[in-house]
Protein backbone atom coordinates (compact mmCIF):
# COMPACT_ATOMS: atom_id res chain seq x y z
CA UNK A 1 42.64 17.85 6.88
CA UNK A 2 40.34 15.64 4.69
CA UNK A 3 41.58 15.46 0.96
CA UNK A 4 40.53 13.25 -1.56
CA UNK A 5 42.89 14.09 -4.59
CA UNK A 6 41.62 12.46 -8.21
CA UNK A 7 43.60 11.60 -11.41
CA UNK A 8 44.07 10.03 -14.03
CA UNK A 9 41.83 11.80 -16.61
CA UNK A 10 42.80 13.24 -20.15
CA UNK A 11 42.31 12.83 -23.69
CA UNK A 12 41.66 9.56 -24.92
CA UNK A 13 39.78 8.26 -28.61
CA UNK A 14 36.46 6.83 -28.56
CA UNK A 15 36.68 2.98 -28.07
CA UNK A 16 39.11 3.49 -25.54
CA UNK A 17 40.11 3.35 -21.61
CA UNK A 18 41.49 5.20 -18.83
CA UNK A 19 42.05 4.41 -15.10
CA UNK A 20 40.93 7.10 -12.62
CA UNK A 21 42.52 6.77 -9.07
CA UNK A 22 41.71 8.81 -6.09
CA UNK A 23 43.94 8.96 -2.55
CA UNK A 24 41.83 9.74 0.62
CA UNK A 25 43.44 11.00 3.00
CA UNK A 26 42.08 12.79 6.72
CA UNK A 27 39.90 10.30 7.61
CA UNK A 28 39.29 6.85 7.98
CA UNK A 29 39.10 5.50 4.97
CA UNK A 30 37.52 2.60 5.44
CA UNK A 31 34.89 3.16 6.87
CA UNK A 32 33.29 5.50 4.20
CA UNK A 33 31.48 4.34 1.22
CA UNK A 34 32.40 5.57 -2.04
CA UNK A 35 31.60 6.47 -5.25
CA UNK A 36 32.58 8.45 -8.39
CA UNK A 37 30.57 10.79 -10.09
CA UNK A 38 30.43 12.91 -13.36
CA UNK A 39 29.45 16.70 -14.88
CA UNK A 40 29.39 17.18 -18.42
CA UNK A 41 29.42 20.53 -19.64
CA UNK A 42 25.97 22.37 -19.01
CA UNK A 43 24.47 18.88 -17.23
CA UNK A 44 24.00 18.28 -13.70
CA UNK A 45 26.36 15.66 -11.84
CA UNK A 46 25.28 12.34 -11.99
CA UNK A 47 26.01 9.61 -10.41
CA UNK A 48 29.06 6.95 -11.93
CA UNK A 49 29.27 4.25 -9.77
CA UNK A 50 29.26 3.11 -5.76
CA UNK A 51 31.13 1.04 -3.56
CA UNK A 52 30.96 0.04 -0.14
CA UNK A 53 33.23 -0.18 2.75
CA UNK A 54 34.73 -3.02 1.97
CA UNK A 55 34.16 -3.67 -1.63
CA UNK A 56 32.07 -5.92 -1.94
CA UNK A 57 29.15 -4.12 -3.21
CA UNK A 58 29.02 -2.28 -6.19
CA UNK A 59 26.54 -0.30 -8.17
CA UNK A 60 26.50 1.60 -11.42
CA UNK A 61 24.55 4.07 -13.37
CA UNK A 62 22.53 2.14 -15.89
CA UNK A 63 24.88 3.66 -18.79
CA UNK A 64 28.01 2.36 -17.22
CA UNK A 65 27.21 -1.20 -16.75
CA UNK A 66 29.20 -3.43 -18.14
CA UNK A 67 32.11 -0.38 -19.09
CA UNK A 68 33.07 1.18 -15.74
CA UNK A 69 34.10 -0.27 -13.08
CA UNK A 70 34.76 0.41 -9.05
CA UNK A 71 37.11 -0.90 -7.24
CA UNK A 72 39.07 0.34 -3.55
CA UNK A 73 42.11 -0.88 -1.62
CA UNK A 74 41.17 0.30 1.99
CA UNK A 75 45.18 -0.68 2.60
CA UNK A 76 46.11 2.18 -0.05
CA UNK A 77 43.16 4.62 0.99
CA UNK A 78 42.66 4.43 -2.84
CA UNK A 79 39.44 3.82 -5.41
CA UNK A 80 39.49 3.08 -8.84
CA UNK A 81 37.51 3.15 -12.16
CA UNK A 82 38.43 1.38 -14.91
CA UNK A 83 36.93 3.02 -17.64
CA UNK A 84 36.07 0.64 -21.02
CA UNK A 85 34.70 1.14 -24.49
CA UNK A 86 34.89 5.17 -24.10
CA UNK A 87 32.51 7.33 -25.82
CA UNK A 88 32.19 11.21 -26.53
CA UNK A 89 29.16 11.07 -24.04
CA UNK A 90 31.35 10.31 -21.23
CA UNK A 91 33.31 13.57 -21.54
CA UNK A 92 33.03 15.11 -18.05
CA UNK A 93 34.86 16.37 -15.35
CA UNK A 94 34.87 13.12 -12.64
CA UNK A 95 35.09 13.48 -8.89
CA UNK A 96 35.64 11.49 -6.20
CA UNK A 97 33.07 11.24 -3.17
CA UNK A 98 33.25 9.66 0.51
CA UNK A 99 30.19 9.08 2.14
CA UNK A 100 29.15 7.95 5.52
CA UNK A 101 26.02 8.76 8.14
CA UNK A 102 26.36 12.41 8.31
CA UNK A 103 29.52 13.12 6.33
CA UNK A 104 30.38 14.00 2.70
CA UNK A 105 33.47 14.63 0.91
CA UNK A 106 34.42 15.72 -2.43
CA UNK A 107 37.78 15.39 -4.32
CA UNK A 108 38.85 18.69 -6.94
CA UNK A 109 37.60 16.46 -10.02
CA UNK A 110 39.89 15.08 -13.15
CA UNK A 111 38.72 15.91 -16.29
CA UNK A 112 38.01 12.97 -19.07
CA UNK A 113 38.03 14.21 -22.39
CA UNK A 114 36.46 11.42 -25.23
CA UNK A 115 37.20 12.63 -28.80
CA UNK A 116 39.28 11.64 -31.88
């Protein structure tokens, strides 16, 4: 059974950081790409940030440059974000994705909550 099981969200001040984490599990892990995406309240999901296989490409949504960032350990069947210099605008509910030619997964989300 594929799974793909996010946390790390919650409440945090603006200024500040959080590490999300997501487990894969189900299917082989490295060989799917990943990436993290985002849905505010009444917006569409958008894209975070990518990774490849084998981490050694990355991309990110032009507002998360230089805050976010992607990471994976294909030993752990695990990807990161390290999230920096939060703001209210990043409040969303984040999920987890595994791509690969013909093949999509979604984790259940963790929600990120950006307020004083």
């Amino acid at each position: 059974q594929v799974r793909l099981v996010e946390s790390g969200g919650g409440l945090v001040q603006p200024g500040g950081s959080l590490r999300l984490s997501c487990v894969a599990s189900g299917f082989t892990f490295s060989r799917y790409g990943m990436a993290w995406f985002r849905q505010a309240p009444g917006k569409e999901r958008e894209l975070v940030a990518t990774i490849s296989t084998t981490g050694g490409s990355t991309n990110y949504a032009d507002s998360m440059k230089g805050r976010f960032t992607i990471s994976r350990d294909n030993a752990k069947n695990m990807v990161y974000l390290q999230m920096n210099s939060l703001n209210p605008e990043d409040t969303a509910v984040y999920y987890c994705n595994a791509k690969t030619i013909g093949m999509t997964y979604w984790g259940q989300g963790t929600k990120v909550t950006v307020s004083s």
